[in-house]
C-alpha atoms as a PDB file:
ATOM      1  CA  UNK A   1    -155.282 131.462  33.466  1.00  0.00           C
ATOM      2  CA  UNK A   2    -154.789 132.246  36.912  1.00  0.00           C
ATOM      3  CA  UNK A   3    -158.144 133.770  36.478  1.00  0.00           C
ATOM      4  CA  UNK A   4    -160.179 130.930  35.751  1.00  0.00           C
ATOM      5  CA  UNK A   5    -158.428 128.921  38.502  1.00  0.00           C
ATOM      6  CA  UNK A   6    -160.311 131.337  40.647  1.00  0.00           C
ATOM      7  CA  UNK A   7    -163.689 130.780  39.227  1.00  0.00           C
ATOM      8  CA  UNK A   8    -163.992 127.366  39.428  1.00  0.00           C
ATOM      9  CA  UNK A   9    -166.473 125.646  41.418  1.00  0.00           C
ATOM     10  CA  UNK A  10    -166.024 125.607  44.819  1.00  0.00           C
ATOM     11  CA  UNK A  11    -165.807 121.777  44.854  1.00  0.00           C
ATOM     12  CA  UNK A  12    -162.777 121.314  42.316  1.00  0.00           C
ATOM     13  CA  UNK A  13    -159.703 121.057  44.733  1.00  0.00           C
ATOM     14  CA  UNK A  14    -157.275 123.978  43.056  1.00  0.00           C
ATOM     15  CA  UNK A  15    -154.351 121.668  42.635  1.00  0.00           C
ATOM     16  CA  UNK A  16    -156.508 119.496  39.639  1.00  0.00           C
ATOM     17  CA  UNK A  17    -157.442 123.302  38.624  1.00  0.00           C
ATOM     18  CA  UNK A  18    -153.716 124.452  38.274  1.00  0.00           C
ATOM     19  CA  UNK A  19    -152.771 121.128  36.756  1.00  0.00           C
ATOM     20  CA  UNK A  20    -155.216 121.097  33.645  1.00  0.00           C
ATOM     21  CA  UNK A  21    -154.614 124.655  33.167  1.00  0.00           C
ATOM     22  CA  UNK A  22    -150.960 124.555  33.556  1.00  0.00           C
ATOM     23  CA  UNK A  23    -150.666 127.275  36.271  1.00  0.00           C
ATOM     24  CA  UNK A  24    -148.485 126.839  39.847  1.00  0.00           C
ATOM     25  CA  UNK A  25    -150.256 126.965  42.543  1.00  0.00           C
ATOM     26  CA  UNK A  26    -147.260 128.812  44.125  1.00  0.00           C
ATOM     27  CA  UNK A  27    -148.665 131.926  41.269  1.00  0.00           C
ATOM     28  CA  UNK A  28    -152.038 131.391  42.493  1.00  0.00           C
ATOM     29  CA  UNK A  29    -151.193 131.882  46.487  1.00  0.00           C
ATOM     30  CA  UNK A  30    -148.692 135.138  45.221  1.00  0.00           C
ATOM     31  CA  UNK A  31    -151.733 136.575  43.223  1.00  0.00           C
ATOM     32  CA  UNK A  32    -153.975 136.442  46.541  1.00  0.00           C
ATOM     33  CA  UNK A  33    -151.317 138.130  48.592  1.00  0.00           C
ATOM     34  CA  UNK A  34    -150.045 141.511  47.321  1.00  0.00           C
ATOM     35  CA  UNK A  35    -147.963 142.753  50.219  1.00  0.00           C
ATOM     36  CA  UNK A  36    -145.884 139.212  49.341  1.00  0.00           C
ATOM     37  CA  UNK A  37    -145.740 139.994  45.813  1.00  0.00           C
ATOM     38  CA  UNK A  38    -144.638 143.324  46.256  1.00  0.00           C
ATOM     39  CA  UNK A  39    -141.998 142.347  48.736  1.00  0.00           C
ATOM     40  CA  UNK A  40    -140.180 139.542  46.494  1.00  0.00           C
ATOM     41  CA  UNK A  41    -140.272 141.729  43.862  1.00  0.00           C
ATOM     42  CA  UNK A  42    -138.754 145.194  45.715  1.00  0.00           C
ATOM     43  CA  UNK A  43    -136.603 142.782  48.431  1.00  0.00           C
ATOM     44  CA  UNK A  44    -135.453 145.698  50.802  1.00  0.00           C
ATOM     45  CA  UNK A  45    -131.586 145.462  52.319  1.00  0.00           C
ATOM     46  CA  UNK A  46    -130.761 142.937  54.902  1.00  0.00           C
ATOM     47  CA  UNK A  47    -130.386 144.584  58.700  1.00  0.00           C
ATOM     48  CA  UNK A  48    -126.983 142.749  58.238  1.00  0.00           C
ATOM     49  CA  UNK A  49    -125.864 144.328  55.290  1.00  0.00           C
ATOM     50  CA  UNK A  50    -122.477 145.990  55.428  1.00  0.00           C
ATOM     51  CA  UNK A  51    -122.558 149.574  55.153  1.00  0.00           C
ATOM     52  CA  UNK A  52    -121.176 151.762  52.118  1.00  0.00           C
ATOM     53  CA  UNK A  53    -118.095 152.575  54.047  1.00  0.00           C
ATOM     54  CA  UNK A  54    -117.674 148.906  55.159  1.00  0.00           C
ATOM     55  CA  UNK A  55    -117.797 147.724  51.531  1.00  0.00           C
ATOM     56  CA  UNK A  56    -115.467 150.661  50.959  1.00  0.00           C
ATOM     57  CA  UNK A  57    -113.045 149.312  53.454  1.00  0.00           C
ATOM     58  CA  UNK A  58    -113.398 146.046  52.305  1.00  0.00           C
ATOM     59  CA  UNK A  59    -112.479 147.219  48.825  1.00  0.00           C
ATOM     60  CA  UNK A  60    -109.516 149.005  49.526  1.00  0.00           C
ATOM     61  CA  UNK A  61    -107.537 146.314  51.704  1.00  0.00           C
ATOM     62  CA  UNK A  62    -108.409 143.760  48.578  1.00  0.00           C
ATOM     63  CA  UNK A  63    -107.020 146.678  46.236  1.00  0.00           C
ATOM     64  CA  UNK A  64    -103.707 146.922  48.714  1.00  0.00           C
ATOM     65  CA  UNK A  65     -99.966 145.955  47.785  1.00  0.00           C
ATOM     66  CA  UNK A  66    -100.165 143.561  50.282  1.00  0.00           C
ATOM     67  CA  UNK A  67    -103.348 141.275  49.096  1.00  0.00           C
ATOM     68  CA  UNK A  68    -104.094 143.032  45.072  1.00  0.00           C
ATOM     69  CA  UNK A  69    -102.696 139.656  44.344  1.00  0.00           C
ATOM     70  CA  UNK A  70    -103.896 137.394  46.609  1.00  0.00           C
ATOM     71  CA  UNK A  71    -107.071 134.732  46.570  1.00  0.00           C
ATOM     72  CA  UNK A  72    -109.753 135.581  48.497  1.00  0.00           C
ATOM     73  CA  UNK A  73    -110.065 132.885  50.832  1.00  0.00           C
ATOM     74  CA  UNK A  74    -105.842 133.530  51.671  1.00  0.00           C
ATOM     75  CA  UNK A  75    -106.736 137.067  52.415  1.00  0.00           C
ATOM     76  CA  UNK A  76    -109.462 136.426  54.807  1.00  0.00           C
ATOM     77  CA  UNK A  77    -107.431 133.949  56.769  1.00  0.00           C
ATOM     78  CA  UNK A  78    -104.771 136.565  57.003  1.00  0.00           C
ATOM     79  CA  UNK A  79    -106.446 139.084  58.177  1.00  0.00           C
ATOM     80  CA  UNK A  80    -108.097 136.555  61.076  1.00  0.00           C
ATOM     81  CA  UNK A  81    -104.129 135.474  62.176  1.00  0.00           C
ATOM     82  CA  UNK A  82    -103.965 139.298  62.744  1.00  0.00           C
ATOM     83  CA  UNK A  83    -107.110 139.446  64.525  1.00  0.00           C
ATOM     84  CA  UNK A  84    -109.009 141.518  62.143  1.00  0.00           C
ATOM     85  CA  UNK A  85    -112.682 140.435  60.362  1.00  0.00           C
ATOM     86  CA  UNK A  86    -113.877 142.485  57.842  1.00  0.00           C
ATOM     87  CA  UNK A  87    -116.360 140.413  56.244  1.00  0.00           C
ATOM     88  CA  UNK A  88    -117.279 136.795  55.434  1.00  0.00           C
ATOM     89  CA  UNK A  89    -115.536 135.006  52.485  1.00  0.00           C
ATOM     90  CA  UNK A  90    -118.620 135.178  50.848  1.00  0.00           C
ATOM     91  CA  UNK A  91    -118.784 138.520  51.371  1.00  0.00           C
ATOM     92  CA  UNK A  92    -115.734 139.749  49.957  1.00  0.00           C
ATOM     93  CA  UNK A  93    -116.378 137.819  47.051  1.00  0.00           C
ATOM     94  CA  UNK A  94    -120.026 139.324  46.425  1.00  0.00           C
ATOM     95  CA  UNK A  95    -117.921 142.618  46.707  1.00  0.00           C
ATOM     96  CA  UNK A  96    -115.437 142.086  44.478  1.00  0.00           C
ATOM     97  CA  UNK A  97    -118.584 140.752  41.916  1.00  0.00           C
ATOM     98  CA  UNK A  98    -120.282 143.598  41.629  1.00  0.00           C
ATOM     99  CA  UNK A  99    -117.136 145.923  40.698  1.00  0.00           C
ATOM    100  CA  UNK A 100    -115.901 142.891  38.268  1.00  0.00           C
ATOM    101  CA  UNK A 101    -113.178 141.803  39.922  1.00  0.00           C
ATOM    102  CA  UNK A 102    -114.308 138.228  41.239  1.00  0.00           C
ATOM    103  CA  UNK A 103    -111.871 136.456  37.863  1.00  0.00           C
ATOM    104  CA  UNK A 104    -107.952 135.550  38.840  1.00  0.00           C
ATOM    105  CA  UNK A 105    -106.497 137.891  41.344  1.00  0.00           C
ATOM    106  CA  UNK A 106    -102.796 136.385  40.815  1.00  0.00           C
ATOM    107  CA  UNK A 107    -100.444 137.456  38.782  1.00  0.00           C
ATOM    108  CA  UNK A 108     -99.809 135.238  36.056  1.00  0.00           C
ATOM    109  CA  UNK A 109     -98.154 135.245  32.537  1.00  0.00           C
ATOM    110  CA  UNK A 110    -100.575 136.623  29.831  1.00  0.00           C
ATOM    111  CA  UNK A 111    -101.404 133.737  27.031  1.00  0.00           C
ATOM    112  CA  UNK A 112     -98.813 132.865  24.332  1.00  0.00           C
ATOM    113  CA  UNK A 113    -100.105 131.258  20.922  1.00  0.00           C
ATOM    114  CA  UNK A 114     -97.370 129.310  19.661  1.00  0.00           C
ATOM    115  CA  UNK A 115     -97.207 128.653  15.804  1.00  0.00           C
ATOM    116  CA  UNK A 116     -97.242 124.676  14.678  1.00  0.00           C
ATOM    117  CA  UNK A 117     -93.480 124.430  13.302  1.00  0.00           C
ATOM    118  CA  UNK A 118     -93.675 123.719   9.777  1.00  0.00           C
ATOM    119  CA  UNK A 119     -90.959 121.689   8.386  1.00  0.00           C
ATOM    120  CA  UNK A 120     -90.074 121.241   4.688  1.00  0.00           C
ATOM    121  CA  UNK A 121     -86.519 119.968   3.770  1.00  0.00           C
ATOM    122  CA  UNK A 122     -85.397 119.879  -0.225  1.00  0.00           C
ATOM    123  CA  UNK A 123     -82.013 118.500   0.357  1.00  0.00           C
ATOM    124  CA  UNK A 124     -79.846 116.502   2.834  1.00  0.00           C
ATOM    125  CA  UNK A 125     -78.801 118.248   5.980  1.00  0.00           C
ATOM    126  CA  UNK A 126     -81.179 121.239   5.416  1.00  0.00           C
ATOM    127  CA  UNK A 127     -83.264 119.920   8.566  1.00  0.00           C
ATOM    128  CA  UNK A 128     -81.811 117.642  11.708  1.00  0.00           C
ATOM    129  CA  UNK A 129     -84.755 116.577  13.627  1.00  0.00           C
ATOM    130  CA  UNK A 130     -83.242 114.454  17.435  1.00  0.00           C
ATOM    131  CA  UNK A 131     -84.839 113.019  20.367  1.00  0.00           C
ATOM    132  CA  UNK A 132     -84.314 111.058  23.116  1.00  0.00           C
ATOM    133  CA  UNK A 133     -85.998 107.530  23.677  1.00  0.00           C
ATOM    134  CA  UNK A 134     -85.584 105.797  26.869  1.00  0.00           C
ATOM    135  CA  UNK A 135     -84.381 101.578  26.682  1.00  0.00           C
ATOM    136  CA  UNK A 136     -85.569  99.224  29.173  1.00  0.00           C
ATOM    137  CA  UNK A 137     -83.168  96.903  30.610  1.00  0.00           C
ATOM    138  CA  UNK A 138     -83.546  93.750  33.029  1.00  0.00           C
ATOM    139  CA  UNK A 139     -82.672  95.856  36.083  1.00  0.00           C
ATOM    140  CA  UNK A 140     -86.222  97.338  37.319  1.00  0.00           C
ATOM    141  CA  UNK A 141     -86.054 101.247  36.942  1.00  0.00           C
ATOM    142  CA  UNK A 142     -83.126 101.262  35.066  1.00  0.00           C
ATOM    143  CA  UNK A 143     -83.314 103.272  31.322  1.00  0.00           C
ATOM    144  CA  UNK A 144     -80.545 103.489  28.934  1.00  0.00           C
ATOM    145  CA  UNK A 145     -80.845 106.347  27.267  1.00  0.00           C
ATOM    146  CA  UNK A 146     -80.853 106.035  22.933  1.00  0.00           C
ATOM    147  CA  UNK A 147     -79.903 109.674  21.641  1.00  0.00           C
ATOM    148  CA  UNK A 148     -81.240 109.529  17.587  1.00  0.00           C
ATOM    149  CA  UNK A 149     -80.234 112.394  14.972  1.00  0.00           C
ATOM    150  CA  UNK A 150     -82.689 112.067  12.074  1.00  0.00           C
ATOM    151  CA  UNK A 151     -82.395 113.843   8.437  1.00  0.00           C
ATOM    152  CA  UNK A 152     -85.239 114.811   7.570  1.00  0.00           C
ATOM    153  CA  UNK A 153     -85.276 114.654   3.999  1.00  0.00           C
ATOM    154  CA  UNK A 154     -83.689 111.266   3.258  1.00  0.00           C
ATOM    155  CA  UNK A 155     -84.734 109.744   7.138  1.00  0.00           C
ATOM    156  CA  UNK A 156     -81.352 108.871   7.596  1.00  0.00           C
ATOM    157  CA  UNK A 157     -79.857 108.395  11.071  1.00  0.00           C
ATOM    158  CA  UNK A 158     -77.395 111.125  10.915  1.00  0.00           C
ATOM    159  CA  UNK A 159     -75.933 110.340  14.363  1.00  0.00           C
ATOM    160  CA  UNK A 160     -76.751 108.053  17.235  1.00  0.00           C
ATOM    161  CA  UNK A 161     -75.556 107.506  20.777  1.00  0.00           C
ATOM    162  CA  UNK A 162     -76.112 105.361  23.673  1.00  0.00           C
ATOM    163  CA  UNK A 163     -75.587 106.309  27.362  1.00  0.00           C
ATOM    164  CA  UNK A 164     -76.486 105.939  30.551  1.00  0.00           C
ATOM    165  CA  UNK A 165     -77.799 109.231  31.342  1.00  0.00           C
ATOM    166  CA  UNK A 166     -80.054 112.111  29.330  1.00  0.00           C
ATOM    167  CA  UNK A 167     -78.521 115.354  29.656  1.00  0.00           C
ATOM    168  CA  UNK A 168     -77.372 118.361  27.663  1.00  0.00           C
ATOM    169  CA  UNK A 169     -73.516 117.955  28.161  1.00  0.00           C
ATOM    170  CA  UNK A 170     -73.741 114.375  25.958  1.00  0.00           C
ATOM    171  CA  UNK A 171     -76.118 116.713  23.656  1.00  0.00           C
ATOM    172  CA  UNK A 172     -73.765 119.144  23.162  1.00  0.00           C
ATOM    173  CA  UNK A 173     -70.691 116.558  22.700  1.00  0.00           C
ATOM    174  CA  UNK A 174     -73.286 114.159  20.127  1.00  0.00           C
ATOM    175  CA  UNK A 175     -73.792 117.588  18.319  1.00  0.00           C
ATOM    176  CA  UNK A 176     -70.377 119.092  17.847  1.00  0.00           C
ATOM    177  CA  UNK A 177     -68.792 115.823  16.491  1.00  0.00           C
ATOM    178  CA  UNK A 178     -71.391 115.230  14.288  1.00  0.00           C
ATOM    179  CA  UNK A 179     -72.098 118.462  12.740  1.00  0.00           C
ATOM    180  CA  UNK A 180     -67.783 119.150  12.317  1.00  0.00           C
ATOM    181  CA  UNK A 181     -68.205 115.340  10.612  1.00  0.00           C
ATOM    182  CA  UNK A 182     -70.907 116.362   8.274  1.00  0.00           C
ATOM    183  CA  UNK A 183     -68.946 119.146   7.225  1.00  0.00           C
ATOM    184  CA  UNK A 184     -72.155 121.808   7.593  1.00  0.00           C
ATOM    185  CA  UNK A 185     -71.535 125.636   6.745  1.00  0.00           C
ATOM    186  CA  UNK A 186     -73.445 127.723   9.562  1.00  0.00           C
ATOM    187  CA  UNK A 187     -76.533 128.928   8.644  1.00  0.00           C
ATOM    188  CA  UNK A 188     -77.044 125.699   6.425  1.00  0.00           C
ATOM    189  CA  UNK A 189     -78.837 123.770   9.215  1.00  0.00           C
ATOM    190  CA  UNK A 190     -81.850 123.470  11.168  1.00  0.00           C
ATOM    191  CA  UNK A 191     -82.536 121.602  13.918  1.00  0.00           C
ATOM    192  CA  UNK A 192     -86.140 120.496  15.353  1.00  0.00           C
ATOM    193  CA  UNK A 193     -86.944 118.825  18.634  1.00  0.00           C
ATOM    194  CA  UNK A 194     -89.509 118.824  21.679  1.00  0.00           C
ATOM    195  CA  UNK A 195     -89.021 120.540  24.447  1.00  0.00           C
ATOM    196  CA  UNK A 196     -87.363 118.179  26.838  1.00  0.00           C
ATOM    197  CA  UNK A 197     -85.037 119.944  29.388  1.00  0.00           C
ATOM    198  CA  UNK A 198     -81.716 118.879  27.287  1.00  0.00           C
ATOM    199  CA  UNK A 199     -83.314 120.242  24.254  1.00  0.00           C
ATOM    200  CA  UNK A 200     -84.063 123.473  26.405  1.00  0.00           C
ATOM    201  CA  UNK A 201     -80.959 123.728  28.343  1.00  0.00           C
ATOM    202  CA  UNK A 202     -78.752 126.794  27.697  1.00  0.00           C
ATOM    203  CA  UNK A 203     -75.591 125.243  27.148  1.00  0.00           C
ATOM    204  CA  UNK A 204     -77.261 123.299  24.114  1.00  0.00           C
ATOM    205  CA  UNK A 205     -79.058 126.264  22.806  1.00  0.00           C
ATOM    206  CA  UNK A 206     -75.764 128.237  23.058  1.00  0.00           C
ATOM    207  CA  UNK A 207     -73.908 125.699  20.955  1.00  0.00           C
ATOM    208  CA  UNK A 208     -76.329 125.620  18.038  1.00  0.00           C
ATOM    209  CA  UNK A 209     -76.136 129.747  18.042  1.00  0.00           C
ATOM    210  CA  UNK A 210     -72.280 129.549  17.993  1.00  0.00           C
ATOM    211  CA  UNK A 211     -72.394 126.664  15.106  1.00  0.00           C
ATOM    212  CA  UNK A 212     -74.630 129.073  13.255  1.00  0.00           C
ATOM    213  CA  UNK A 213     -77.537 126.527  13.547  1.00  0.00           C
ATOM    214  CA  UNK A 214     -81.037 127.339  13.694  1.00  0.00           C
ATOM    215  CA  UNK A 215     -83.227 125.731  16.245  1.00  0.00           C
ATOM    216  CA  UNK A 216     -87.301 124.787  16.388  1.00  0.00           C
ATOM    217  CA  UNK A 217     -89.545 123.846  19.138  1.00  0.00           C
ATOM    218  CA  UNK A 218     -92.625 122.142  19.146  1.00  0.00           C
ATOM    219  CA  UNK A 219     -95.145 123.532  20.807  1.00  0.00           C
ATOM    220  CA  UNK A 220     -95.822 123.413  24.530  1.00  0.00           C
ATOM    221  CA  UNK A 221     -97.788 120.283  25.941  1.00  0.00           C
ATOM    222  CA  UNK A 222     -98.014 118.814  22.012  1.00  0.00           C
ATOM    223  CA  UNK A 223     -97.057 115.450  21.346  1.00  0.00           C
ATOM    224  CA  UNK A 224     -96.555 115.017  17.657  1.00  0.00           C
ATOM    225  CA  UNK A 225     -94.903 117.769  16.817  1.00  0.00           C
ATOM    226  CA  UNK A 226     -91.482 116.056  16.449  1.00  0.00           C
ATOM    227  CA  UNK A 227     -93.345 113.237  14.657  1.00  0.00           C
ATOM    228  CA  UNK A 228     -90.381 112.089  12.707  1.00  0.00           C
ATOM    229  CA  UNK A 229     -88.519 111.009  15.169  1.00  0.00           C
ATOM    230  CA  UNK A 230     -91.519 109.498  16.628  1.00  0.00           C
ATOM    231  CA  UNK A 231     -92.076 107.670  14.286  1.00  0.00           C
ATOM    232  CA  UNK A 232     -88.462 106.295  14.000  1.00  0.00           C
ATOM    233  CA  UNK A 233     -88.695 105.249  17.515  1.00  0.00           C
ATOM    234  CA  UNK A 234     -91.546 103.555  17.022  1.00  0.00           C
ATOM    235  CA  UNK A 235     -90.190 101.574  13.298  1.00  0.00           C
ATOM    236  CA  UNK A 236     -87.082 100.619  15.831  1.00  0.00           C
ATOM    237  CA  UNK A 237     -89.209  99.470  18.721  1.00  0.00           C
ATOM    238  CA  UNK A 238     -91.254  97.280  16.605  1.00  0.00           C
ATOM    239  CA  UNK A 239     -88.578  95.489  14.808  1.00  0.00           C
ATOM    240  CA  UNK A 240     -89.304  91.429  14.972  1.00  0.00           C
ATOM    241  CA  UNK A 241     -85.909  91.350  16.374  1.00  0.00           C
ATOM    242  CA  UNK A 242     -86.238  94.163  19.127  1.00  0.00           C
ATOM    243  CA  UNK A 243     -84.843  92.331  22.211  1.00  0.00           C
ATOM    244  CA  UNK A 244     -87.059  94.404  24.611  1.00  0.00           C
ATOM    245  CA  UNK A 245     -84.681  94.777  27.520  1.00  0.00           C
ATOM    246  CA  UNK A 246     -81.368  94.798  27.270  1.00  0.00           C
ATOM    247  CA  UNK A 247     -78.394  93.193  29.454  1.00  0.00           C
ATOM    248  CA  UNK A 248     -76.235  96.479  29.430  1.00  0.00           C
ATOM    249  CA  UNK A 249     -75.494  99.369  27.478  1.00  0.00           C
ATOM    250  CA  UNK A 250     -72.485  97.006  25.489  1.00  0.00           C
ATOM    251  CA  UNK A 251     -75.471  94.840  24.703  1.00  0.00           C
ATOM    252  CA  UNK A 252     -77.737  97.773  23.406  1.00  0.00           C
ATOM    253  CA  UNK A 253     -74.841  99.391  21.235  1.00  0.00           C
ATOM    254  CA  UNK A 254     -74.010  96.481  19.401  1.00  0.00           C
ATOM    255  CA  UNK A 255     -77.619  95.676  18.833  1.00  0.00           C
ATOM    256  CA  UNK A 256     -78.601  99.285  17.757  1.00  0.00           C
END
């Protein structure tokens, strides 16, 4: 192609030639000039290049107990506050390219894969599933807090508690009354929840393991996992006769 742009006639301008045979003129204007072509395609080294021992040096305070963990940008900064320049950011990342190393330099947790809990219950009090839901009242900002134990087989509310505050210690108490109530053998019973910090808490966790009670988690950052209870919230929320907001946490107990 480029060859027939050349033979046209010498009054066709060579733009309308490259355009009806498809060609750049940018190709055409390489073809003419061979020293260009030959230097774009073997580029030689930039006169500001860093040397082989630069790079080298460069490498090995990136690779150092002080900065192996550090970004890049963190590390250059650094090393200016102590008056020292080794390179430009740039730089150090081009450096760290061609050896691989330009992914995550900090240290972080390797990847979990969490299994999606499967529950199955054949029988009452076989599986507890609990959360919390939070109750609006007429005072702006202020939650009661509604503290739901659901059986999972028969959806009956197991146990239920209203209070002014959402922490483990009212788990703990909600749990131990109701499970010495219920009358369940250890090893009987499991219980499923989210991971909200009173499901989490150590005290709480501690109390199912002495009960003989086994515990399940939904996953991390997954919101129907404990859809049961969910959905319980949700069947009490949209009761016709749901006041809303309540007056005080009297009010809410005697409604719930």
């Amino acid at each position: 192609m480029i060859d027939l742009v050349e033979q046209r006639q010498g009054d066709l301008p060579l733009n309308r030639a490259c355009d009806v045979l498809g060609v750049a003129r940018a190709t055409v204007y390489r073809r003419r000039s061979p020293k260009l072509t030959k230097a774009c395609n073997g580029r030689s080294a930039s006169p500001r290049r860093l040397s082989e021992e630069e790079r080298f040096n460069v490498l090995e305070t990136l690779h150092s107990p002080a900065y192996q963990d550090q970004p890049v940008g963190q590390v250059y900064a650094e090393l200016l506050e102590q008056g020292v320049y080794l390179a430009s950011v740039r730089t150090m990342y081009r450096i760290l390219e061609s050896k691989g190393e330009s992914k995550e330099r900090r240290n972080q947790r390797a990847p979990r894969s969490f299994a999606v809990p499967r529950l199955a219950a054949s029988r009452p009090n076989e599986i507890w599933t609990w959360d919390i839901s939070k109750l609006a009242t007429y005072q702006a900002g202020v939650f009661l807090n509604l503290y739901v134990i659901l059986d999972l087989f028969s959806r009956y509310v197991v146990a239920w508690m209203v209070a002014e505050r959402e922490n483990s210690a009212l788990a703990k108490q909600l749990f131990a009354e109701t499970i010495s109530r219920s009358g369940i053998e250890p090893g009987s019973l499991s219980v499923h929840s989210d991971r909200g910090a009173p499901m989490t808490a150590i005290g709480f966790v501690d109390l199912l393991a002495e009960l003989g009670v086994d515990k399940s988690l939904s996953r991390p950052r997954v919101s129907n996992d404990n859809a049961f209870s969910e959905a319980h919230f949700k069947t009490l929320k949209y009761q016709p006769d749901y006041p809303g907001r309540f007056a005080s946490i009297a009010h809410a107990r005697l409604w719930m």
